[in-house]
C-alpha atoms as a PDB file:
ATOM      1  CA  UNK A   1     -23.425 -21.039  -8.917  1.00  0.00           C
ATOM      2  CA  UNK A   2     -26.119 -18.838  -8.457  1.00  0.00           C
ATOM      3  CA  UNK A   3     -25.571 -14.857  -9.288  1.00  0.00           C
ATOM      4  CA  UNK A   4     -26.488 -12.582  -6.010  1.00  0.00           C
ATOM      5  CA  UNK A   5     -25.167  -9.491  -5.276  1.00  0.00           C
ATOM      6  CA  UNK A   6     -22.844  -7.907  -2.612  1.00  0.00           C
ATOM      7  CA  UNK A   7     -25.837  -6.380  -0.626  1.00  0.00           C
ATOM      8  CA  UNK A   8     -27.685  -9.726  -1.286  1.00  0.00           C
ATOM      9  CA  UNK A   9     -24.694 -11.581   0.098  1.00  0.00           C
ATOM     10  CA  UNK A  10     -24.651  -8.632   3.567  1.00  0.00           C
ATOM     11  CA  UNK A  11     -28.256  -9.417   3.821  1.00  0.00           C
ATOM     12  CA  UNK A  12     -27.820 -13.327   3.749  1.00  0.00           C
ATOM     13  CA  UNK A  13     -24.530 -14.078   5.696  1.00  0.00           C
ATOM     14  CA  UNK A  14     -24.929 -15.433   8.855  1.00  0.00           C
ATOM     15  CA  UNK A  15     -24.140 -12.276  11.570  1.00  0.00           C
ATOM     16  CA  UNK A  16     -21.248 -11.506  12.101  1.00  0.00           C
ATOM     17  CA  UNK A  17     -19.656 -13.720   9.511  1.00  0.00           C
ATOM     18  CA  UNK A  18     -16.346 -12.709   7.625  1.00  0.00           C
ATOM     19  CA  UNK A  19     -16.336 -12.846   3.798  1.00  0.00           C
ATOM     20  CA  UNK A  20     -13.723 -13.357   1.491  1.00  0.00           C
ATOM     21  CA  UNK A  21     -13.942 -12.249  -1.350  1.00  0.00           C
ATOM     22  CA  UNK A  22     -10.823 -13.972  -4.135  1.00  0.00           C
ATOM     23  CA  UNK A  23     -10.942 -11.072  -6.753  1.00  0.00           C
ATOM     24  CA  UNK A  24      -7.828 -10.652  -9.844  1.00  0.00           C
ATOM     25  CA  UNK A  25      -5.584  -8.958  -7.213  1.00  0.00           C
ATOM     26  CA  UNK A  26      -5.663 -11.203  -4.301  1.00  0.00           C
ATOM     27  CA  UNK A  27      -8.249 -11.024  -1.320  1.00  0.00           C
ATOM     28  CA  UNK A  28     -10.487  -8.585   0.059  1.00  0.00           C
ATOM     29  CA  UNK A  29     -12.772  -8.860   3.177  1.00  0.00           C
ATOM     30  CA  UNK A  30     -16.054  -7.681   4.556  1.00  0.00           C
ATOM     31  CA  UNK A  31     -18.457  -8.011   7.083  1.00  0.00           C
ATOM     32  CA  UNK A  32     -16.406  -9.310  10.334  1.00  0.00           C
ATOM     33  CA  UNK A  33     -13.167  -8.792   8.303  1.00  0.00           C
ATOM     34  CA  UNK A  34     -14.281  -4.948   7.538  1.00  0.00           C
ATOM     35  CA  UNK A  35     -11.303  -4.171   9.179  1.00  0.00           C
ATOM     36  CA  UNK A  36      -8.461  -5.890   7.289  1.00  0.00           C
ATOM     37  CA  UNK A  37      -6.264  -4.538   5.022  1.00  0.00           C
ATOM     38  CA  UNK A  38      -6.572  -6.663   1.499  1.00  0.00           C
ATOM     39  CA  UNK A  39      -4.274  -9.169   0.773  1.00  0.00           C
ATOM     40  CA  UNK A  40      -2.628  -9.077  -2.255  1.00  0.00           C
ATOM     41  CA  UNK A  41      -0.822 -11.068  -4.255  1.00  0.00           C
ATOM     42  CA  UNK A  42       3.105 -12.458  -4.088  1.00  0.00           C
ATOM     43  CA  UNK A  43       4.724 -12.930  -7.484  1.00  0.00           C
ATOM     44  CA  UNK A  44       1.899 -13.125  -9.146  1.00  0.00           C
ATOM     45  CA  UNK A  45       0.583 -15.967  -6.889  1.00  0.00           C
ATOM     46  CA  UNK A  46      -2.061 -15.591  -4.247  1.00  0.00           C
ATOM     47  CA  UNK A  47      -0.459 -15.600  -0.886  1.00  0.00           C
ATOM     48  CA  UNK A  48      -2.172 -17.705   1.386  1.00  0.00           C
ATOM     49  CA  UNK A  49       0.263 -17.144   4.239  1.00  0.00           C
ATOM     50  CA  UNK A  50      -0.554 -13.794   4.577  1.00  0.00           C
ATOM     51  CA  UNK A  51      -4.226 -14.463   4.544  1.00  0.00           C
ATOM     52  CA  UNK A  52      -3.422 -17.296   7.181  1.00  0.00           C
ATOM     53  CA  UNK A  53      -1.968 -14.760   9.118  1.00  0.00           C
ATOM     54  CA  UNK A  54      -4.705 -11.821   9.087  1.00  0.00           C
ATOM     55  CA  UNK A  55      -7.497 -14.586  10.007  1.00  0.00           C
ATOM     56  CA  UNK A  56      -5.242 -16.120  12.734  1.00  0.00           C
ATOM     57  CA  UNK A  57      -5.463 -12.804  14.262  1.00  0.00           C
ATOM     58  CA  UNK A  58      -9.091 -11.883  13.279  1.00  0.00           C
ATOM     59  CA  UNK A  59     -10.017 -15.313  15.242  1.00  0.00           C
ATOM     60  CA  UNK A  60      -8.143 -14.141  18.240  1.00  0.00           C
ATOM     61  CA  UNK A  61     -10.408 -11.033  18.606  1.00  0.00           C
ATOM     62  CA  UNK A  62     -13.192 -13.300  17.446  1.00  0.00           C
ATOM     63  CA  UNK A  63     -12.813 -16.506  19.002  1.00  0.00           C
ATOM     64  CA  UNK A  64     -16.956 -17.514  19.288  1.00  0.00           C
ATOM     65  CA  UNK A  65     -17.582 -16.982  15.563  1.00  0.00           C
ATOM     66  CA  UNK A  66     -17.244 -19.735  13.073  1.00  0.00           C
ATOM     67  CA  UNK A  67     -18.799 -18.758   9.897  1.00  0.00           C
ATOM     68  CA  UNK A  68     -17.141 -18.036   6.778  1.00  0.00           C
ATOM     69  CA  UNK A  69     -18.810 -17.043   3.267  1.00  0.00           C
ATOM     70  CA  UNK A  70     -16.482 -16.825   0.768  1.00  0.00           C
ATOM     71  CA  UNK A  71     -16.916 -15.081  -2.536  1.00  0.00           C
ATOM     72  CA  UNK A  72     -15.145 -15.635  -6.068  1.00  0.00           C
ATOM     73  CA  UNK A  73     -15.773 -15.211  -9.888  1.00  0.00           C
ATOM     74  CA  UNK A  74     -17.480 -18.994 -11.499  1.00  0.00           C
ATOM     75  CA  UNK A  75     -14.659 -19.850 -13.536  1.00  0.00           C
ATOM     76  CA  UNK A  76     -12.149 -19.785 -10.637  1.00  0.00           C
ATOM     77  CA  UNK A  77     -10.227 -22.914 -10.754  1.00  0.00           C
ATOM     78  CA  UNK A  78     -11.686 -25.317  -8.173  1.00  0.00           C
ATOM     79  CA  UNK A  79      -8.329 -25.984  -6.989  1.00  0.00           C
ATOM     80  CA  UNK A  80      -8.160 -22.824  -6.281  1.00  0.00           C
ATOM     81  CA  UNK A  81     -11.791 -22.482  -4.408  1.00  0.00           C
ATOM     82  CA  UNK A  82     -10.678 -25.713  -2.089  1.00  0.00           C
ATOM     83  CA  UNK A  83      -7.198 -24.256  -1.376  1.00  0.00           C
ATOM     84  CA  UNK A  84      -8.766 -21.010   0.391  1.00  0.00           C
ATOM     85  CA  UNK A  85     -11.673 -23.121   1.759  1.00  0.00           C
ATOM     86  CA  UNK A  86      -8.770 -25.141   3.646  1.00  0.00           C
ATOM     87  CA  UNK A  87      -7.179 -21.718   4.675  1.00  0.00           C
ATOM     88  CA  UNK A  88     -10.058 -20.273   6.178  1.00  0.00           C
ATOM     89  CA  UNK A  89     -11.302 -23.293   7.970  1.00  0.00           C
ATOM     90  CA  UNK A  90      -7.979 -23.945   9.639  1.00  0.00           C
ATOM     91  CA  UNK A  91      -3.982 -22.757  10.045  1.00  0.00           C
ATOM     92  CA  UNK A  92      -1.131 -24.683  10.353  1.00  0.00           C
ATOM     93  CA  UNK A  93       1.539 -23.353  12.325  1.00  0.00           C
ATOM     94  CA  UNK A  94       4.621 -24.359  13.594  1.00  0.00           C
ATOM     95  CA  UNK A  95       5.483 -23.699  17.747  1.00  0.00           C
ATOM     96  CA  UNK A  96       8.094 -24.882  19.141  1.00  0.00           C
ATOM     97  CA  UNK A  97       9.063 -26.977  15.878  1.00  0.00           C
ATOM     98  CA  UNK A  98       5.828 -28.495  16.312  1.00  0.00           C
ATOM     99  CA  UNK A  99       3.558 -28.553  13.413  1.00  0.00           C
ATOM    100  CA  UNK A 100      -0.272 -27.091  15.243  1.00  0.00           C
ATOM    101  CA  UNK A 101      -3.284 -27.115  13.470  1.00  0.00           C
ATOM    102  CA  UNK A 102      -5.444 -24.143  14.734  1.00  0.00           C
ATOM    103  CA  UNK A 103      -9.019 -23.875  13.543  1.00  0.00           C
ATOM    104  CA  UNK A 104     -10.198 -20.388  12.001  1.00  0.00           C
ATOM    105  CA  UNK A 105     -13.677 -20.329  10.441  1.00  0.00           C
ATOM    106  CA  UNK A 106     -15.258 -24.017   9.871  1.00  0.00           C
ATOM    107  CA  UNK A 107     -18.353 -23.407   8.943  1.00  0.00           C
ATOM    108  CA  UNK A 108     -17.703 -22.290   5.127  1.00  0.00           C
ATOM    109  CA  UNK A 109     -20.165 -21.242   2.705  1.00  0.00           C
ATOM    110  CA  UNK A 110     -19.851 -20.101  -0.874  1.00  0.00           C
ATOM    111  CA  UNK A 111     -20.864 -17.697  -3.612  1.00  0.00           C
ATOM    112  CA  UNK A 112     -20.311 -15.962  -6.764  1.00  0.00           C
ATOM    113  CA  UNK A 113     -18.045 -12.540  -6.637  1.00  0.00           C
ATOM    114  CA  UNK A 114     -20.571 -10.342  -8.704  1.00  0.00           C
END
């Protein structure tokens, strides 16, 4: 992937747009996520229902945006990249012991964590 910076990244991302940045310690947020406390990790494992629960609620106050950019270091695992692709496009809950599927941020792009 192509290097750009933090302030490149600001300058680029769509307005508005929350970015996720998947760092050694877990997650960390910016622009329309500035708000959020980081997520960190479980057991040494990223948690990912945490996260699914800060961006459930971020998309409540948010519900008209749509854009995600999400940040991370090149040799991330891809299984990794696609895993928190799939948990910031959508959430699945359960209501009612009814599995839901509520969508979060669709639009998804990606970048390097300089």
């Amino acid at each position: 992937l192509p290097q750009i910076s933090e302030e490149e990244t600001a300058k680029s991302a769509p307005h508005g747009a929350l970015i996720v940045r998947l760092n050694k310690n877990g997650f960390a947020f910016g622009g329309l996520g500035i708000s959020l406390a980081p997520v960190g990790k479980k057991n040494e494992a990223y948690d990912f229902e945490t996260l699914s629960e800060r961006l459930l609620e971020l998309k409540k106050n948010h519900p008209d945006k749509d854009e995600v950019v999400l940040l991370f270091d090149p040799e991330t695992p891809y299984e990794l990249v696609i895993k928190l692709m799939d948990a910031t496009r959508e959430a699945v809950t359960k209501e009612n012991g009814k599995i839901t599927r509520k969508k979060l941020f669709p639009l998804v792009s990606v970048g390097a964590n300089t």
